[in-house]
Each structure stands twice: as structure tokens, then as C-alpha cells.
Protein backbone atom coordinates (compact mmCIF):
# COMPACT_ATOMS: atom_id res chain seq x y z
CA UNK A 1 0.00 0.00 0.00
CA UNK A 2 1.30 3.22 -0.70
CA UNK A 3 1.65 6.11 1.62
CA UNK A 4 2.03 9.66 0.54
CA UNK A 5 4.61 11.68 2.09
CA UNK A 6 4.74 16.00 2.15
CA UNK A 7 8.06 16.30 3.41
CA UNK A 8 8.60 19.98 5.16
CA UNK A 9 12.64 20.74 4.60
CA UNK A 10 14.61 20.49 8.33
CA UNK A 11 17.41 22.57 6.07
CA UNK A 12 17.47 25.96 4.43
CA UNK A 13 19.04 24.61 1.11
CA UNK A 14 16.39 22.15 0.50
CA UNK A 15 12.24 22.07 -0.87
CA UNK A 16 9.54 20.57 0.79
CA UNK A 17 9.87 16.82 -0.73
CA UNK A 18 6.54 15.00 -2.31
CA UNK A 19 6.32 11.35 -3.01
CA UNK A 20 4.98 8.09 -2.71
CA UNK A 21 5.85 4.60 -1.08
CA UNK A 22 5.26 1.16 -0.73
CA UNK A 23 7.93 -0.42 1.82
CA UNK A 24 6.30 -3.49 0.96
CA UNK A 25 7.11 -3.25 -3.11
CA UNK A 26 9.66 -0.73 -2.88
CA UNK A 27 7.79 1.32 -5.49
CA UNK A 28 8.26 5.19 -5.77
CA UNK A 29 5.70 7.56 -7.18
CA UNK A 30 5.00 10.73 -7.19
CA UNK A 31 6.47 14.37 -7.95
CA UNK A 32 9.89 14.17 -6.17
CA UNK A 33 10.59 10.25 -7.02
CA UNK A 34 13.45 10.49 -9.12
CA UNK A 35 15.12 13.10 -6.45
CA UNK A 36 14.35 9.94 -3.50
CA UNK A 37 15.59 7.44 -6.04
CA UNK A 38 18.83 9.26 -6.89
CA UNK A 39 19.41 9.68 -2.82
CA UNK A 40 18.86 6.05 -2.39
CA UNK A 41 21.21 4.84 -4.94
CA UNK A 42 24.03 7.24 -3.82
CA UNK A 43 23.28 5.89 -0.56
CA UNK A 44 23.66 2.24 -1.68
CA UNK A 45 26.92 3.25 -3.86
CA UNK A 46 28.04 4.76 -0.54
CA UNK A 47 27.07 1.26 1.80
CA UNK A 48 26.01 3.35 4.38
CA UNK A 49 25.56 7.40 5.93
CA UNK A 50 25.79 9.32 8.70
CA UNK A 51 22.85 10.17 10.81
CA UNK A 52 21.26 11.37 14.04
CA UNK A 53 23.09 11.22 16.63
CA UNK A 54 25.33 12.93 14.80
CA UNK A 55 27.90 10.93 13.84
CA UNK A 56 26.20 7.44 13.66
CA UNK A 57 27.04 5.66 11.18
CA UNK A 58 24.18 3.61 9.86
CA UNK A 59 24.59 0.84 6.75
CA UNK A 60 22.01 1.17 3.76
CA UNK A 61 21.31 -1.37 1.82
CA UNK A 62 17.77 -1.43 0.74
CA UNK A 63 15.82 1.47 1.62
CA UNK A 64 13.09 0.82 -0.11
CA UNK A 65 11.83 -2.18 1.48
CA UNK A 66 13.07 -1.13 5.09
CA UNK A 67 11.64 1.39 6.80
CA UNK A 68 14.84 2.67 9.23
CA UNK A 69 17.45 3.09 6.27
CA UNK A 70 15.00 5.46 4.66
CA UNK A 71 14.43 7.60 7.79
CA UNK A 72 17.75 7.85 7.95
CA UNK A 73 17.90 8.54 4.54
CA UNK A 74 15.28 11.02 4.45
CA UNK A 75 16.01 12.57 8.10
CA UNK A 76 19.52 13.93 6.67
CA UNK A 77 17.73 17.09 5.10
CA UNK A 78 13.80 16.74 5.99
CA UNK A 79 11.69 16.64 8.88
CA UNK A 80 9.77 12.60 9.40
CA UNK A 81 6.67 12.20 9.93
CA UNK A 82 5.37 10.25 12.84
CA UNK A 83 5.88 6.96 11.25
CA UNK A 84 9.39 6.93 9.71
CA UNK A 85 10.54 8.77 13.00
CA UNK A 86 9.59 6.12 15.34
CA UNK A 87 11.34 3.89 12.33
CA UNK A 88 14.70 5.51 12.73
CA UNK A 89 17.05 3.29 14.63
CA UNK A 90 18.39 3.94 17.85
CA UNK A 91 22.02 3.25 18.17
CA UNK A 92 20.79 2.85 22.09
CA UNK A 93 24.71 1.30 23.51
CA UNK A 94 27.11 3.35 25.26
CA UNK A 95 29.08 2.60 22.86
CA UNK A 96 27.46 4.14 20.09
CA UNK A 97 27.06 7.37 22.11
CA UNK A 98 27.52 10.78 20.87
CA UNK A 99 29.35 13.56 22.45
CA UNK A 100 30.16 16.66 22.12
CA UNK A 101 32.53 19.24 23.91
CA UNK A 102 31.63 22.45 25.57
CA UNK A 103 34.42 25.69 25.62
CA UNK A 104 35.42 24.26 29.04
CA UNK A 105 36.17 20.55 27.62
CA UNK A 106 33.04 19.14 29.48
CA UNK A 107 31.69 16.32 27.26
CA UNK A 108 28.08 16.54 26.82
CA UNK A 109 26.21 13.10 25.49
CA UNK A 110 23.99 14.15 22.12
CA UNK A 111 22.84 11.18 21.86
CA UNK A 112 18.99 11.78 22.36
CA UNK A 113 18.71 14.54 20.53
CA UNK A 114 15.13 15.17 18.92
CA UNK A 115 14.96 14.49 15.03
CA UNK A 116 12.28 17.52 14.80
């Protein structure tokens, strides 16, 4: 079944993004299709991208049929809706924590950062 997305842009540089999906066919329709279909195969190329927490790395294979490589796909440059952003994965170890320094070297973890 398809679901129709109106993407609002998280990023100055970027439009609002309009498509359709089926996770379950992988099929892309709509308006802004061939812009999601050139992301995914760059991602693919790539074998994986950095996401939130910034800087997870997370490995892309098939976006198209799974649901958390294209929220992570799609959560580079646009805000998710409700159900890719409880999609996105959650690195959730210690070890996969992010941190970040303040002017004072206190690390602060950024780990839990909202996506919105």
C-alpha cells in the first residue's frame, strides 16, 4: 500500500519533498521520485551514511523495502513524519554514544537529541 509523504525541509538549502511509497514493493511515485531514487542509490553506492546522533554511522542497503534506512535517509535534510521517526534506529549502547565538547572541555552526550 502506498503512503504519501509532504516532506517539510529540516534545512534551508532544501524544498519541501513530495512522493509516494510502498515499503512493501519498494515502489516510488510521485512528484519528487526520481530526487528519492537518486538519494537512495548514492546511498547504496556509498554502503552506508551518517545520521542522528550525529555521527552514527548507519549501513544502507535497501531502503526501499526497510523502513529505518529510509528515515535515515530522508532525516539527513527533511523533517519525518510520525511513522518513519519512530522507524529511525536507535544506536541505544554506550558505545554508540555521541558527544560533544563544551568551551570548558566538558563532554556533553547528544545522543537523544530530537529528530524535529
Amino acid at each position: 500500500m502506498f503512503h504519501k509523504y509532504t516532506l517539510k525541509p529540516a534545512v534551508w538549502h532544501q524544498q519541501p519533498l513530495v512522493f509516494e511509497w510502498d515499503a512493501a514493493t519498494g515502489e516510488i511515485r510521485g512528484p519528487d521520485a526520481d530526487k528519492v531514487l537518486g538519494m537512495i542509490a548514492s546511498a547504496i553506492k556509498e554502503g552506508s551514511m551518517t545520521g542522528h546522533p550525529y555521527p552514527t554511522s548507519y549501513e544502507i542497503t535497501d531502503p526501499l523495502h526497510r523502513p529505518a534506512e529510509m528515515a535515515v535517509l530522508l532525516g539527513q535534510y527533511w523533517i519525518l513524519p510520525d511513522d518513519l521517526a519512530s522507524a529511525y534506529p536507535n544506536p541505544g549502547t554506550d558505545d554508540e554514544r555521541s558527544f560533544i565538547a563544551d568551551e570548558n572541555g566538558v563532554e556533553h552526550d547528544i545522543s537523544d537529541m530530537a529528530l524535529s
